[in-house]
N, C-alpha and C. Protein backbone atom coordinates (compact mmCIF):
# COMPACT_ATOMS: atom_id res chain seq x y z
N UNK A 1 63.49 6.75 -133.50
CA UNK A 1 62.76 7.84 -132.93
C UNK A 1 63.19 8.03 -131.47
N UNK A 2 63.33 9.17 -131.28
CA UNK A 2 63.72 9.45 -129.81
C UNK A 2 62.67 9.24 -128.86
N UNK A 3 63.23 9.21 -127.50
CA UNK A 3 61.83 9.03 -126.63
C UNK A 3 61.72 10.14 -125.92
N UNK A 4 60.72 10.58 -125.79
CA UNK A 4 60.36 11.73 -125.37
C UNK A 4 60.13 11.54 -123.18
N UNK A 5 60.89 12.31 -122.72
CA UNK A 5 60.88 12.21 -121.60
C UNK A 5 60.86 13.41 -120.83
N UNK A 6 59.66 13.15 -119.53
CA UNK A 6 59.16 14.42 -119.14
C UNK A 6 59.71 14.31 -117.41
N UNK A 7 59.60 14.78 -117.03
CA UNK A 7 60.09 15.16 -115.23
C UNK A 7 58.90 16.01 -114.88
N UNK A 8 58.58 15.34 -113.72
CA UNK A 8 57.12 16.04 -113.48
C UNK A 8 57.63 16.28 -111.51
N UNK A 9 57.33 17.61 -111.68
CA UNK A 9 57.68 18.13 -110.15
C UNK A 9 56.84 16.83 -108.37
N UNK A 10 57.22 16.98 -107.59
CA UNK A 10 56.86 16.08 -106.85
C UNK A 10 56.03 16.68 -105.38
N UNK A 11 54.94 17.03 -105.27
CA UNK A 11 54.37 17.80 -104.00
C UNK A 11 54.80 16.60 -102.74
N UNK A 12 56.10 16.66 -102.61
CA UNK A 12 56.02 16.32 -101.15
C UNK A 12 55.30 16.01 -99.54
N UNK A 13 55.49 17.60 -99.82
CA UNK A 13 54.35 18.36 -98.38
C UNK A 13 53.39 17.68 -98.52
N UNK A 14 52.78 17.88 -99.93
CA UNK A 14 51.61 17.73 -99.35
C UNK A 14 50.61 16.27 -99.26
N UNK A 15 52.08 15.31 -99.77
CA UNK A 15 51.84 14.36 -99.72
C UNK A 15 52.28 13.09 -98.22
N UNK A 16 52.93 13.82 -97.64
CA UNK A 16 53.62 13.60 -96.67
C UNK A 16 52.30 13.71 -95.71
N UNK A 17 51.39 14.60 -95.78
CA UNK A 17 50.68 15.04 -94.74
C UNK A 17 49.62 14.35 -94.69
N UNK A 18 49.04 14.15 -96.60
CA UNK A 18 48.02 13.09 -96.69
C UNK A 18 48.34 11.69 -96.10
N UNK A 19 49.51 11.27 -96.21
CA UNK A 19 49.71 9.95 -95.82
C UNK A 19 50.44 9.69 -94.31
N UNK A 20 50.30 10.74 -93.48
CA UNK A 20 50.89 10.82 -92.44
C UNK A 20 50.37 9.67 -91.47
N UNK A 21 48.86 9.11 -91.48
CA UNK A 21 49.16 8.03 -90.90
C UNK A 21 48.44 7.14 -91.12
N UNK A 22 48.87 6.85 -92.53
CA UNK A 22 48.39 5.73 -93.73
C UNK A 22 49.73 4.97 -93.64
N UNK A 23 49.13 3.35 -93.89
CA UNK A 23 50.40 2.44 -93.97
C UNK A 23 49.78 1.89 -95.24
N UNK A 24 50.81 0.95 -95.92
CA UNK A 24 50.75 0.12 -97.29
C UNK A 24 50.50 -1.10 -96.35
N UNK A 25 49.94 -2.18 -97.04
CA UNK A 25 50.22 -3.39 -97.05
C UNK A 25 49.59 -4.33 -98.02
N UNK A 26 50.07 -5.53 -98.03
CA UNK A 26 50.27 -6.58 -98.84
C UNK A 26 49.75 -8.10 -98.65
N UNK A 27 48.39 -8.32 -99.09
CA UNK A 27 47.78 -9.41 -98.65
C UNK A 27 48.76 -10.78 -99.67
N UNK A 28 49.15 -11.74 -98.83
CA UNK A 28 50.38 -12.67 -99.79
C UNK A 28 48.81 -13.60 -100.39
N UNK A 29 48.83 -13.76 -101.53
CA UNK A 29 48.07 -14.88 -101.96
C UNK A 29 48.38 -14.91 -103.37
N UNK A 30 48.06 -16.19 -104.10
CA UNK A 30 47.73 -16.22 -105.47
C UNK A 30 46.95 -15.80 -105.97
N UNK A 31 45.51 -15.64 -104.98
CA UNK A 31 44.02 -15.26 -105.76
C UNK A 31 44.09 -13.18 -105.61
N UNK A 32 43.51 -13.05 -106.62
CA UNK A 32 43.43 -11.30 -106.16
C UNK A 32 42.32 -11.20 -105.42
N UNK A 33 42.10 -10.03 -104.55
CA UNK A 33 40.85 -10.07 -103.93
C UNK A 33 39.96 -8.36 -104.46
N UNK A 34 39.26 -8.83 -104.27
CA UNK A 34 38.56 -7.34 -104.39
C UNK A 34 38.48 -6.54 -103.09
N UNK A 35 38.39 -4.95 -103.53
CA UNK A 35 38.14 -3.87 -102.30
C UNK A 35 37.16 -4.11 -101.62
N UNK A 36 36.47 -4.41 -102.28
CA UNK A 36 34.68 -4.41 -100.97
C UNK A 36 35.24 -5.47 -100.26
N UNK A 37 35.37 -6.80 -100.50
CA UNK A 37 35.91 -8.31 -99.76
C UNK A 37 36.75 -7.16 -98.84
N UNK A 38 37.97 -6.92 -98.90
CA UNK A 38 38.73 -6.75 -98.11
C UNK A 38 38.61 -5.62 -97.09
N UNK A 39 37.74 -4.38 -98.11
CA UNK A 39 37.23 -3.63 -96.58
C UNK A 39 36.69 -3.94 -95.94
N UNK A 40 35.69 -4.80 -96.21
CA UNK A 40 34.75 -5.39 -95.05
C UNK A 40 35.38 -6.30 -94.39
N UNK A 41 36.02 -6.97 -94.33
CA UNK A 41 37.30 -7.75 -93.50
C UNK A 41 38.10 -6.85 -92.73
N UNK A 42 38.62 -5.71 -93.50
CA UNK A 42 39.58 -4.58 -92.41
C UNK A 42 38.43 -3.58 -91.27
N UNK A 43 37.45 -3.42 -91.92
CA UNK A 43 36.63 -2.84 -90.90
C UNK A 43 35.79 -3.79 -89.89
N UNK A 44 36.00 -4.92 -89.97
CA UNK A 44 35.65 -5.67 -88.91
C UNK A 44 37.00 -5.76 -88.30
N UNK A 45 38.66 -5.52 -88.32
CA UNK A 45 39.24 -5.27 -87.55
C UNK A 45 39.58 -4.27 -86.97
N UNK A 46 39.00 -2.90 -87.44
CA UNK A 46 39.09 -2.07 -87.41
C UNK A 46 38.10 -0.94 -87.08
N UNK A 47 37.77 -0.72 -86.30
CA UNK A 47 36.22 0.80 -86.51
C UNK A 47 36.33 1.37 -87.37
N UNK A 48 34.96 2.01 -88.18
CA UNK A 48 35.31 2.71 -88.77
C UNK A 48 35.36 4.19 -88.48
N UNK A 49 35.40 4.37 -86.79
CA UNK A 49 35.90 5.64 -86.43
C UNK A 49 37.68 5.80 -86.28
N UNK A 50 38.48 4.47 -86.65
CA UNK A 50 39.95 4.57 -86.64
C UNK A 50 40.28 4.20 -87.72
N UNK A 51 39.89 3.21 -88.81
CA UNK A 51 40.00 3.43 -89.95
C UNK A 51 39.31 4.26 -90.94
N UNK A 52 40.03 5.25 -91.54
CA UNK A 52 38.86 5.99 -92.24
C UNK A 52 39.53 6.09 -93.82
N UNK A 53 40.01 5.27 -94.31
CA UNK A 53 39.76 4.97 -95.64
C UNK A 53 40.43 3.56 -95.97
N UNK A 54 40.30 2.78 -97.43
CA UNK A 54 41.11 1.46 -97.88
C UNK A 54 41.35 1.87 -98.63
N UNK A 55 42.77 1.87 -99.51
CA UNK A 55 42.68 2.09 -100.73
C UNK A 55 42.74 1.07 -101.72
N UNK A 56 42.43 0.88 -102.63
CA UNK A 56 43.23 -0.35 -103.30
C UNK A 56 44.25 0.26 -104.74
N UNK A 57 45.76 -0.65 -104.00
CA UNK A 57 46.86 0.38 -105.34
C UNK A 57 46.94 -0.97 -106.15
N UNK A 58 46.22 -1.91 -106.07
CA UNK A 58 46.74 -2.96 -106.97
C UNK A 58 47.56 -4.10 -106.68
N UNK A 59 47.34 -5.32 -106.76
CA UNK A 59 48.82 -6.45 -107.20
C UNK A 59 47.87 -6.87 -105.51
N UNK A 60 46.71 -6.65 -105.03
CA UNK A 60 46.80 -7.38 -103.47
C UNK A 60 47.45 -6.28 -102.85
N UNK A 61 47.66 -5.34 -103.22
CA UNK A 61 48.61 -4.24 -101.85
C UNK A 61 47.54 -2.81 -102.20
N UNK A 62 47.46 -2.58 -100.87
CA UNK A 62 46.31 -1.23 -99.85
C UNK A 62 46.94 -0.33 -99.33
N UNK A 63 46.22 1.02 -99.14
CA UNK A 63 46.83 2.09 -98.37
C UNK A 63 45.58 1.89 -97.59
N UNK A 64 45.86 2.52 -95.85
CA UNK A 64 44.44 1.79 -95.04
C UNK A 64 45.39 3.44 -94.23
N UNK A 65 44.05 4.67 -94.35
CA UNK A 65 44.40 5.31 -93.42
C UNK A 65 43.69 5.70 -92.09
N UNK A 66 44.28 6.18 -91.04
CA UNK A 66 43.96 5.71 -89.58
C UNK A 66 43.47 7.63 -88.84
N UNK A 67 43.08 7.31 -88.03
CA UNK A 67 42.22 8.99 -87.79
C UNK A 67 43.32 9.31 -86.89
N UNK A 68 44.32 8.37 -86.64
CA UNK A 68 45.70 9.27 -85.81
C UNK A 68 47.20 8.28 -85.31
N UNK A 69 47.95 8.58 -85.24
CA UNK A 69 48.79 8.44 -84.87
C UNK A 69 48.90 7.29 -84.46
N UNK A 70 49.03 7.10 -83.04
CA UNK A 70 48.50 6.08 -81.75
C UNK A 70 47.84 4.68 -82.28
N UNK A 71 46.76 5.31 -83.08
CA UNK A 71 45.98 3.78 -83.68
C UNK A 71 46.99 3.36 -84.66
N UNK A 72 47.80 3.79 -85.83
CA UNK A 72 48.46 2.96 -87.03
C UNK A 72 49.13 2.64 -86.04
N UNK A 73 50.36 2.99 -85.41
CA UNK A 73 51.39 2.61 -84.55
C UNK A 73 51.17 1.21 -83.45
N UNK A 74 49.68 1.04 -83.28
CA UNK A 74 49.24 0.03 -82.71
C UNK A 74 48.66 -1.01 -83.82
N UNK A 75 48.60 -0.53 -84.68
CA UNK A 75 48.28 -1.68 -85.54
C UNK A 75 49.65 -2.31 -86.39
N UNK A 76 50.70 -1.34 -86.34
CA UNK A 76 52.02 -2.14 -86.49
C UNK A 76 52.68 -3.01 -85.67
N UNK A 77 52.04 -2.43 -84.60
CA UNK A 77 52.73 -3.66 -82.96
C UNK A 77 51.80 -4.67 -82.63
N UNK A 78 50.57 -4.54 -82.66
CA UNK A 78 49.83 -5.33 -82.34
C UNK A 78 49.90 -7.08 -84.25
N UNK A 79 50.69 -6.46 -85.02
CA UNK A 79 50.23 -7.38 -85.73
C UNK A 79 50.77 -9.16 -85.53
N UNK A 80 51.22 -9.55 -86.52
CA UNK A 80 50.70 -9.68 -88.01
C UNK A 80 49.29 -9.88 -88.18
N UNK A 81 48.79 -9.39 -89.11
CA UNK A 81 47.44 -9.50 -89.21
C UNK A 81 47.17 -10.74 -90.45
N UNK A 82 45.90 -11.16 -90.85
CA UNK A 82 45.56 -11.86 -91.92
C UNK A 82 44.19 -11.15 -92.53
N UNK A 83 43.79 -11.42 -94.01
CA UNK A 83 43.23 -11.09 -94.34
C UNK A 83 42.35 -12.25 -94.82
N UNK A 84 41.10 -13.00 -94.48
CA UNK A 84 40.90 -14.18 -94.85
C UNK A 84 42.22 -15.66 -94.87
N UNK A 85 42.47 -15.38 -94.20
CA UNK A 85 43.63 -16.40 -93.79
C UNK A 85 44.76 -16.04 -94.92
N UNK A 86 44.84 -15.25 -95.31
CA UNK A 86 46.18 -14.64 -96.13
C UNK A 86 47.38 -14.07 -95.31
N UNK A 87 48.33 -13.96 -95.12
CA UNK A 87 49.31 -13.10 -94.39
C UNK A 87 49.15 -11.63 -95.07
N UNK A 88 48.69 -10.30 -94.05
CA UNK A 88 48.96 -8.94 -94.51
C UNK A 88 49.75 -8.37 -93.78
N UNK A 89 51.00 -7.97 -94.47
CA UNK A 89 51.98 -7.27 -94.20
C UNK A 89 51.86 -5.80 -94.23
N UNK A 90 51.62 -5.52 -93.45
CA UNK A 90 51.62 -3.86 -93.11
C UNK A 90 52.85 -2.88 -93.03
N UNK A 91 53.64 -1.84 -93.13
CA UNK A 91 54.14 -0.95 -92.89
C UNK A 91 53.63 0.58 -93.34
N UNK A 92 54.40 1.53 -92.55
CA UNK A 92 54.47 2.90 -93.06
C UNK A 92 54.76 3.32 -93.81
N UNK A 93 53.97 4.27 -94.67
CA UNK A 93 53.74 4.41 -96.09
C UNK A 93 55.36 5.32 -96.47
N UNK A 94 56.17 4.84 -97.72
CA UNK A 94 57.67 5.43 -97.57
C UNK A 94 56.86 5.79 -98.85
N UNK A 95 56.72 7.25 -98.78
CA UNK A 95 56.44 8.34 -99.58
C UNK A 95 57.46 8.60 -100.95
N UNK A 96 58.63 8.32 -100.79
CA UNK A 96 59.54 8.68 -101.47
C UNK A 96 59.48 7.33 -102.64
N UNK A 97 58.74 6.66 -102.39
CA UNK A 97 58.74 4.92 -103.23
C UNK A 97 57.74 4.99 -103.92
N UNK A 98 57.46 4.35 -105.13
CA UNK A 98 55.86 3.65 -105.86
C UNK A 98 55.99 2.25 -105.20
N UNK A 99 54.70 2.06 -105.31
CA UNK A 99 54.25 1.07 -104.46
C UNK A 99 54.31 -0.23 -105.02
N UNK A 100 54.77 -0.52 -106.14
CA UNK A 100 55.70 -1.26 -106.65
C UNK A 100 56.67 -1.73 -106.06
N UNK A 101 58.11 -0.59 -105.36
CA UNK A 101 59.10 -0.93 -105.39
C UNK A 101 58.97 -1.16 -103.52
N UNK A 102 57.92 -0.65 -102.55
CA UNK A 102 58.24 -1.19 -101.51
C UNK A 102 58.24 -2.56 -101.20
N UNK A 103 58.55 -3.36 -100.26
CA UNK A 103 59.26 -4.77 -100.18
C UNK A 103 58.23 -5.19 -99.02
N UNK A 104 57.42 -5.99 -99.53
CA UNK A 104 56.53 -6.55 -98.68
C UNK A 104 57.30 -8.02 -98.55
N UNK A 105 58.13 -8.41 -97.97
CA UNK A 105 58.90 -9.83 -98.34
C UNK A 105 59.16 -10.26 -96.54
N UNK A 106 59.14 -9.49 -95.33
CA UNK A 106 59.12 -9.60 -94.16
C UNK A 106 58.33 -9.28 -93.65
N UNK A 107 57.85 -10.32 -92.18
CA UNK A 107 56.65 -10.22 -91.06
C UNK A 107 57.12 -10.82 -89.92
N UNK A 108 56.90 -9.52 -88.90
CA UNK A 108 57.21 -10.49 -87.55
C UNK A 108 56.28 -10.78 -87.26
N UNK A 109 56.68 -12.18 -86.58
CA UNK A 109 55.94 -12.81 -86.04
C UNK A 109 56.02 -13.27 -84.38
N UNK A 110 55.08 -14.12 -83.63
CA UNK A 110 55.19 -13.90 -82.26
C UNK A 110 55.55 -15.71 -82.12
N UNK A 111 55.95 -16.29 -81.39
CA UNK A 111 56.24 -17.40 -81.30
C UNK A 111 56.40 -17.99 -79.81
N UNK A 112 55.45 -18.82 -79.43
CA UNK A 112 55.45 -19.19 -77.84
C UNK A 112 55.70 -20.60 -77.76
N UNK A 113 57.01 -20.85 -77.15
CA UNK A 113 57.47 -22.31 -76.59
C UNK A 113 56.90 -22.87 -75.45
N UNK A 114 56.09 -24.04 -75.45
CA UNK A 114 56.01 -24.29 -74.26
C UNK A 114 56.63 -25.51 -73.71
N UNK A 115 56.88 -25.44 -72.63
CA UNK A 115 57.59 -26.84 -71.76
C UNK A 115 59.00 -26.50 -71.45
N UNK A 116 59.36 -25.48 -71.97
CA UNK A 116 61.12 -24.87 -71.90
C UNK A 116 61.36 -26.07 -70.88
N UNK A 117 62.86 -26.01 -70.51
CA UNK A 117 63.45 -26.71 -68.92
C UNK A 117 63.52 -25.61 -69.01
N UNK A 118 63.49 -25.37 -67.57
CA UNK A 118 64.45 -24.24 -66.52
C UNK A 118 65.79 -23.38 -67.00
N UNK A 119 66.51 -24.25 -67.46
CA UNK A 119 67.84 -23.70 -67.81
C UNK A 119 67.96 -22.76 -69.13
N UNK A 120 66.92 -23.21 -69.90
CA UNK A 120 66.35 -22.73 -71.27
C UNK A 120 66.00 -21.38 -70.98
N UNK A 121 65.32 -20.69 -70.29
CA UNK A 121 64.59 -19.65 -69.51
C UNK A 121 65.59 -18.57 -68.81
N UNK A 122 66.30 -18.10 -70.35
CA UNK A 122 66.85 -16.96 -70.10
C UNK A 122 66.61 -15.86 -71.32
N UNK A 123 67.55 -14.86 -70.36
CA UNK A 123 67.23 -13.27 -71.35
C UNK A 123 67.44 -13.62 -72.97
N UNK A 124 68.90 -14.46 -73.57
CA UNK A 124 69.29 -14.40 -74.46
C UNK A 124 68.22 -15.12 -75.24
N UNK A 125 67.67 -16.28 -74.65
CA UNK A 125 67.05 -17.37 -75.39
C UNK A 125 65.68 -16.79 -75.57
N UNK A 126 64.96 -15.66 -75.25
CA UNK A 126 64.19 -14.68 -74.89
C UNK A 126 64.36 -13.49 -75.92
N UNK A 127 65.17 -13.71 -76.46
CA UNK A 127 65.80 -12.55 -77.50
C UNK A 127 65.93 -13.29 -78.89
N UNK A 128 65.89 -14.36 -79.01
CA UNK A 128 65.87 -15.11 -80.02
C UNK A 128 65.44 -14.94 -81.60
N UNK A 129 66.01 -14.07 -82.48
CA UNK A 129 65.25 -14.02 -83.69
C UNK A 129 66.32 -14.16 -84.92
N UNK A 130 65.21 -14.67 -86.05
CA UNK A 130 65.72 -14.64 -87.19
C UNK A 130 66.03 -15.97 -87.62
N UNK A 131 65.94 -16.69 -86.39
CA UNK A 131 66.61 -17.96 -87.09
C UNK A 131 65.74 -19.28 -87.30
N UNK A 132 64.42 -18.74 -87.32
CA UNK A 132 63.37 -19.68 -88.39
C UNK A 132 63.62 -20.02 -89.40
């Protein structure tokens, strides 16, 4: 039997606009969590005059959208965040993907040495990444 296969047109626009400043992310754990658990965890990091929705798409991974610009963009710089001591990986929502295929597999992170010597205490060594 043949398989029957359909192509279904794609609203871009107007999806582009809904998610304009919605990010995905990806709580890493074994356990699944539920939406209520986790909104109430994101809206205690969050107001809920700058977060104004959670979504839940499944597998531990959220769409969390933001009342503008300025706030998601600070919640990408200001992270990594956790969710109950989970690592949540955040990025900007790539419209053109199911949420399946985006790659929650990287997180920067911030890392502070202390005691350097002197000599240690340069630009390059200051620039240091990747090699955790």
């Amino acid at each position: 039997m043949d398989e029957l296969k359909i192509k279904l047109e794609v609203s871009k626009g107007d999806l582009e606009k809904a998610t304009q400043f919605t990010l995905t992310g990806k709580i890493h754990a074994s356990k699944v969590f539920n939406k209520r658990g986790v909104q109430g965890v994101k809206q205690s990091m969050w107001s809920s005059k700058h977060l104004m929705e959670v979504r839940d798409l499944g597998d531990n991974r959220y769409g969390l959208s933001f009342s503008k610009q300025g706030v998601m963009d600070a919640t990408i710089e200001n992270g990594p965040w956790t969710v109950m001591r989970y690592c949540l990986i955040l990025q900007k929502w790539e419209v053109e993907k199911a949420i399946q295929e985006i790659n929650f597999s990287k997180v920067n992170i911030w890392v502070q040495l202390q005691t350097l010597p002197l000599e240690r205490l340069t630009m390059g060594n200051a620039n240091v990444r990747a090699q955790i």
